[in-house]
Protein backbone atom coordinates (compact mmCIF):
# COMPACT_ATOMS: atom_id res chain seq x y z
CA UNK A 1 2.40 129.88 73.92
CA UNK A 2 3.18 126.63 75.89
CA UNK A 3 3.30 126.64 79.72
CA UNK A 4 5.86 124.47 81.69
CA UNK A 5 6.28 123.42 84.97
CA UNK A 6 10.12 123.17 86.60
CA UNK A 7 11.21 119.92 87.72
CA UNK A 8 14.47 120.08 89.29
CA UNK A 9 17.04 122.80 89.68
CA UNK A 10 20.60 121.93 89.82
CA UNK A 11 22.18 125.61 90.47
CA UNK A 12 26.14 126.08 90.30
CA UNK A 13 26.08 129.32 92.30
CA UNK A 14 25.55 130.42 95.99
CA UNK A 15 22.37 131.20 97.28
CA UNK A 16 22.88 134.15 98.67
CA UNK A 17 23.78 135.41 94.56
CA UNK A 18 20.80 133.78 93.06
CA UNK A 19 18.49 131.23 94.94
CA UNK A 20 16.30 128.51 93.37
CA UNK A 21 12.88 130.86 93.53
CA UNK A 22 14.71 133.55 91.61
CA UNK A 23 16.20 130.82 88.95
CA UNK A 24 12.56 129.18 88.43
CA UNK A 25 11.08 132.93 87.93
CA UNK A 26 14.17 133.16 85.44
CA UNK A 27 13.38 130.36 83.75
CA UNK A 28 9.69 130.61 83.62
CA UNK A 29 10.50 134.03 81.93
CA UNK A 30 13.07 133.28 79.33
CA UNK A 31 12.30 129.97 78.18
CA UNK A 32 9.74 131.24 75.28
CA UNK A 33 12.15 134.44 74.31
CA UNK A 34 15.26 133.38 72.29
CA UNK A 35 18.39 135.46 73.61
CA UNK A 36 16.65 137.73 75.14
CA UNK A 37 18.57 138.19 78.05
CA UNK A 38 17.42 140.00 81.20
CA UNK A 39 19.93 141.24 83.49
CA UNK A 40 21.87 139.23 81.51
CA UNK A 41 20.38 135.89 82.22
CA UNK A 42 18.58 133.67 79.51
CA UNK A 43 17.61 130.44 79.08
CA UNK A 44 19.01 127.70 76.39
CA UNK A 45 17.17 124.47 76.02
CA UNK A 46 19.39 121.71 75.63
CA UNK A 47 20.68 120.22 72.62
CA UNK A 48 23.12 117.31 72.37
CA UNK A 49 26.13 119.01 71.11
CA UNK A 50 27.36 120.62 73.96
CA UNK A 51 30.59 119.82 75.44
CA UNK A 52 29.89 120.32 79.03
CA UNK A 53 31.98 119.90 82.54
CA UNK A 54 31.21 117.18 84.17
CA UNK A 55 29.43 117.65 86.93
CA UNK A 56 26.92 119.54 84.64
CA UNK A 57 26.95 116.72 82.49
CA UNK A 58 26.12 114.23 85.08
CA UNK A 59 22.78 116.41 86.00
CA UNK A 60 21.86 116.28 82.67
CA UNK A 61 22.32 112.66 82.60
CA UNK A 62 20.01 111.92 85.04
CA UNK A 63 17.73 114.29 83.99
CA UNK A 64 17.55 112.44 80.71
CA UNK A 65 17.25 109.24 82.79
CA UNK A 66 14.15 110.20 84.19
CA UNK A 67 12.20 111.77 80.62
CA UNK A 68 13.14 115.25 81.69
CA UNK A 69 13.37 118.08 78.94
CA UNK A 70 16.50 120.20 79.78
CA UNK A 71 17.08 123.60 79.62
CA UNK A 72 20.19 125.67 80.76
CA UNK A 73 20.20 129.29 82.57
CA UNK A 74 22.98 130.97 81.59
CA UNK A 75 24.61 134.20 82.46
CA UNK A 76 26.98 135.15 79.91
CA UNK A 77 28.30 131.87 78.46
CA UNK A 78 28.47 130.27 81.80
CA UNK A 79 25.85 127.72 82.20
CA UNK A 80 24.87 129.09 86.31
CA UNK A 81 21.98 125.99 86.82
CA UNK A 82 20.42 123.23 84.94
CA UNK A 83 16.62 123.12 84.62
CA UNK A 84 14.58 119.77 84.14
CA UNK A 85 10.81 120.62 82.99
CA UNK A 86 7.92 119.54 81.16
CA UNK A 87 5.29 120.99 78.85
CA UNK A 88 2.26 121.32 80.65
């Protein structure tokens, strides 16, 4: 199983729902299990045909920019923070 290390969080909800340790544990957890949601938060890796809002497409932008992979956590199908990692 590969291990990666997160990047860069950009999270689209407050803090005091979700903060960026619990997101990282999130994604640290999810990122090897395909929709297998827990407390109904998973993890999508990102693929270039999603039509995203903007700001989330500007994070992803400069993600890509700097030779991030991307990954979304999602809750639902609302994407709640964008994850830049690597393979480590």
């Amino acid at each position: 199983m590969e291990e990666y290390s997160v990047l860069d969080i950009f999270s689209y909800v407050p803090k005091q729902k979700i903060d960026l340790e619990q997101l990282e544990t999130i994604f640290v957890n999810e990122i090897n299990n395909v929709n297998a949601a827990t407390n109904g938060y998973y993890v999508e890796k990102y693929k270039q045909i999603h039509e995203l809002e903007k700001n989330i497409k500007i994070a992803v932008e400069d993600l890509q920019n700097e030779g991030k992979k991307i990954a979304f956590i999602k809750k639902g199908r609302k994407i709640i923070a964008v994850v830049g990692y690597k393979v480590t």
